[in-house]
Every structure is written in structure tokens, then in C-alpha cells.
C-alpha atoms as a PDB file:
ATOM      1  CA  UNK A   1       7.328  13.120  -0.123  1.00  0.00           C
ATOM      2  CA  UNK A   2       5.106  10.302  -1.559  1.00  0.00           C
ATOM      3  CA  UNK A   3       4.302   7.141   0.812  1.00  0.00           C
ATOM      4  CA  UNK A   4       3.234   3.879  -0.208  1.00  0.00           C
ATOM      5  CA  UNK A   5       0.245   3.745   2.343  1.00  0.00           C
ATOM      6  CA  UNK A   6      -3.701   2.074   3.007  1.00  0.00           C
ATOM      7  CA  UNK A   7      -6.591   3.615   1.982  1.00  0.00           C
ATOM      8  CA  UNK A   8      -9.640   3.018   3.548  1.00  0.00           C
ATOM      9  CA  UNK A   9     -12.699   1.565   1.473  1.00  0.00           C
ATOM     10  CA  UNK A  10     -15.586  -0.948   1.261  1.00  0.00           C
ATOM     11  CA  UNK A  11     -18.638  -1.701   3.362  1.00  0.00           C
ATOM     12  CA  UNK A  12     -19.298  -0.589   6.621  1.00  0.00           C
ATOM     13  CA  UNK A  13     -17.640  -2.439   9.663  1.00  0.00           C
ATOM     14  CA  UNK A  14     -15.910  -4.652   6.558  1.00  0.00           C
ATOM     15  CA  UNK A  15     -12.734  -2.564   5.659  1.00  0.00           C
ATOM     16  CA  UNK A  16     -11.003  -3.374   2.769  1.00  0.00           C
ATOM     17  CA  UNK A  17      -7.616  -1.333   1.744  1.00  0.00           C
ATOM     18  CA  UNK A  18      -6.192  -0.255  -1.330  1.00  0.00           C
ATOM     19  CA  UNK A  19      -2.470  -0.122  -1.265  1.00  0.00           C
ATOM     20  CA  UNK A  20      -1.759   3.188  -2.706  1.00  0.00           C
ATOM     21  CA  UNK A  21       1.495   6.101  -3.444  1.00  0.00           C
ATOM     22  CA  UNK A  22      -0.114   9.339  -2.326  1.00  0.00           C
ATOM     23  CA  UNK A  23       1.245  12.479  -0.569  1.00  0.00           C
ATOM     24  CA  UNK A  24       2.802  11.571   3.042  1.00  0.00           C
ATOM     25  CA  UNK A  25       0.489  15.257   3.516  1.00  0.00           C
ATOM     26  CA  UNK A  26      -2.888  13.719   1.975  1.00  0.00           C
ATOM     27  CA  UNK A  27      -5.438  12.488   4.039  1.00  0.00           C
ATOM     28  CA  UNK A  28      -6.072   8.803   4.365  1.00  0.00           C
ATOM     29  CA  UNK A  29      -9.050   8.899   1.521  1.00  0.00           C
ATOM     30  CA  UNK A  30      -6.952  11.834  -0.069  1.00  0.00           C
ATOM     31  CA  UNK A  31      -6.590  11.872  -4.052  1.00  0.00           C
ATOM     32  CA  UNK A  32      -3.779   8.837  -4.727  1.00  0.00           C
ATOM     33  CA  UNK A  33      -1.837   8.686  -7.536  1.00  0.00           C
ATOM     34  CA  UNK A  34      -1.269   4.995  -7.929  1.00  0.00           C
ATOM     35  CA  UNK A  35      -2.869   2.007  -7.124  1.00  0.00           C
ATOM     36  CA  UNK A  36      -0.904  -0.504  -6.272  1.00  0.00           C
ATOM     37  CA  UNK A  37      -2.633  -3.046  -4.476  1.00  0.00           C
ATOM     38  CA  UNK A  38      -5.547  -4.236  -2.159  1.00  0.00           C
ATOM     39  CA  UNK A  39      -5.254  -5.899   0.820  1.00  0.00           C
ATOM     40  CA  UNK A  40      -8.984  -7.421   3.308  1.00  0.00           C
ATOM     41  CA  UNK A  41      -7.686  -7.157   7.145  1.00  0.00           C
ATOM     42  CA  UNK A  42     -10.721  -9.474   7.580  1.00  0.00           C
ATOM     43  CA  UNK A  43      -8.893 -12.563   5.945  1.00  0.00           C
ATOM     44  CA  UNK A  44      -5.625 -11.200   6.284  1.00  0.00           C
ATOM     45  CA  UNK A  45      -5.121 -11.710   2.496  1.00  0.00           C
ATOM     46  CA  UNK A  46      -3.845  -9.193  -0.351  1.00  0.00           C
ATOM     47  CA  UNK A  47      -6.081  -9.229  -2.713  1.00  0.00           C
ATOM     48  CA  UNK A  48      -3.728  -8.754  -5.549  1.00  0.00           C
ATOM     49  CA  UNK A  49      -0.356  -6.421  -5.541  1.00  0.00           C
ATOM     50  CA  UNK A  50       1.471  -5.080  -8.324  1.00  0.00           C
ATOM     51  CA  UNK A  51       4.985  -6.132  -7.592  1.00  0.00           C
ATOM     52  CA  UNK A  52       6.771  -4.060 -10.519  1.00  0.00           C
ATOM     53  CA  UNK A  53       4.753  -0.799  -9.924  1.00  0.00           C
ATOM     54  CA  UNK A  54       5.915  -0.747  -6.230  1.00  0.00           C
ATOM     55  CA  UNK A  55       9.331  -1.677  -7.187  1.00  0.00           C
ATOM     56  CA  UNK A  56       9.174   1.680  -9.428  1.00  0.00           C
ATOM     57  CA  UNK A  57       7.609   3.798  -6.966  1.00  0.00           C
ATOM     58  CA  UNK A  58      10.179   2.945  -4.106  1.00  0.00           C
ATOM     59  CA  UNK A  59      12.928   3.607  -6.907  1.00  0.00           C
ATOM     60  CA  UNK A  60      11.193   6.851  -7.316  1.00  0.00           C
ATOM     61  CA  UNK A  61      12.060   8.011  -3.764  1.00  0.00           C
ATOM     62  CA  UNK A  62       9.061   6.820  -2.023  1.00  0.00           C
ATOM     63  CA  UNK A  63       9.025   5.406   1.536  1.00  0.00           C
ATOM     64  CA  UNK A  64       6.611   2.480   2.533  1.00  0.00           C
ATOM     65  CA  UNK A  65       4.582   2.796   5.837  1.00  0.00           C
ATOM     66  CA  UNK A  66       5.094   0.605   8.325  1.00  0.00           C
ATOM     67  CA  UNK A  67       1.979  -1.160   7.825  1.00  0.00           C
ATOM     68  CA  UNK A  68       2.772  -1.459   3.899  1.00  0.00           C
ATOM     69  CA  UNK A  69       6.241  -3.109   5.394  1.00  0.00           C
ATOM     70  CA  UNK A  70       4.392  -5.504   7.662  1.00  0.00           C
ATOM     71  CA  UNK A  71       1.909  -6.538   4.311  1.00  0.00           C
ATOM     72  CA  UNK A  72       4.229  -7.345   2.451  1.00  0.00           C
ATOM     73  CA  UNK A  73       6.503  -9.292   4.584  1.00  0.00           C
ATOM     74  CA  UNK A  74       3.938 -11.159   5.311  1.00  0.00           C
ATOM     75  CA  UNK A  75       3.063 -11.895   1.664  1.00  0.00           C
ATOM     76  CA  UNK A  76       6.840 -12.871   1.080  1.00  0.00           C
ATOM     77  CA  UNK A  77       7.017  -9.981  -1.842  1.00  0.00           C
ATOM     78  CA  UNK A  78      10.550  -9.437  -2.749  1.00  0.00           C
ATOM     79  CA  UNK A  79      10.463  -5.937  -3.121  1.00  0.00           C
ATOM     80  CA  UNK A  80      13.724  -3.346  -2.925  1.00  0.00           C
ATOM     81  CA  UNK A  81      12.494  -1.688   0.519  1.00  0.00           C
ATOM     82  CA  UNK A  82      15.728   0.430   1.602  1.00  0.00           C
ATOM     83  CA  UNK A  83      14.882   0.040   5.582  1.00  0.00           C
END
């Protein structure tokens, strides 16, 4: 099953997340195979976010992570999240 789901990167104690599809089975830093976003808990801003790519992922079959869910609520993205 593929997730939309953060992946840890950046400096240390400065975390910044890419929003990524991966394996729901990967580990967090696993191999991804999209990149779909980034978002800096920091600021509590995205970055940037590819709107249409999610839209096709979540088409595809894949499920967003709570987290994911809260992000982009919060960033007022109108994406087709079945949940």
C-alpha cells in the first residue's frame, strides 16, 4: 500500500520534511517514489506542494497520513482525500 507520508531531512535540531508517496512498509528515510512536497515544522509553513501530483497519487489508491491530512488542511489545499 503506498502512503503519502513525512520524511525526515535537514540540519540537526532544524527538521525540515519532504512530503513524499513511499511504501506504508518503508522506513521513515526509506527509498520514496515521489516527491511531492516540503513542509518546515519550525515556521509551520509548506514550503511548496504539488497539488496535481497528490491529486494523482490519492487517485492511484494511496492513503494520506494523518499528519499529511492535518498539512494540508491547514494549507487550505483542495485535494480529493476520500476520509
Amino acid at each position: 500500500m503506498v502512503k503519502i507520508r513525512l520524511a525526515r531531512f535537514g540540519r540537526t535540531h532544524h527538521p525540515i520534511y519532504r512530503i513524499v508517496a513511499m511504501d506504508s512498509k518503508s522506513p521513515r528515510e526509506g527509498h520514496y517514489l515521489d516527491i511531492l512536497g516540503t513542509y518546515d515544522p519550525k515556521s509551520g509553513n509548506v514550503i511548496n506542494l504539488n497539488k496535481e501530483a497528490i491529486d494523482q497519487w490519492i487517485k492511484k489508491g494511496a492513503q494520506l497520513s494523518d499528519r499529511v491530512k492535518a498539512i494540508l488542511k491547514q494549507t487550505n489545499a483542495n485535494v480529493n482525500a476520500n476520509s
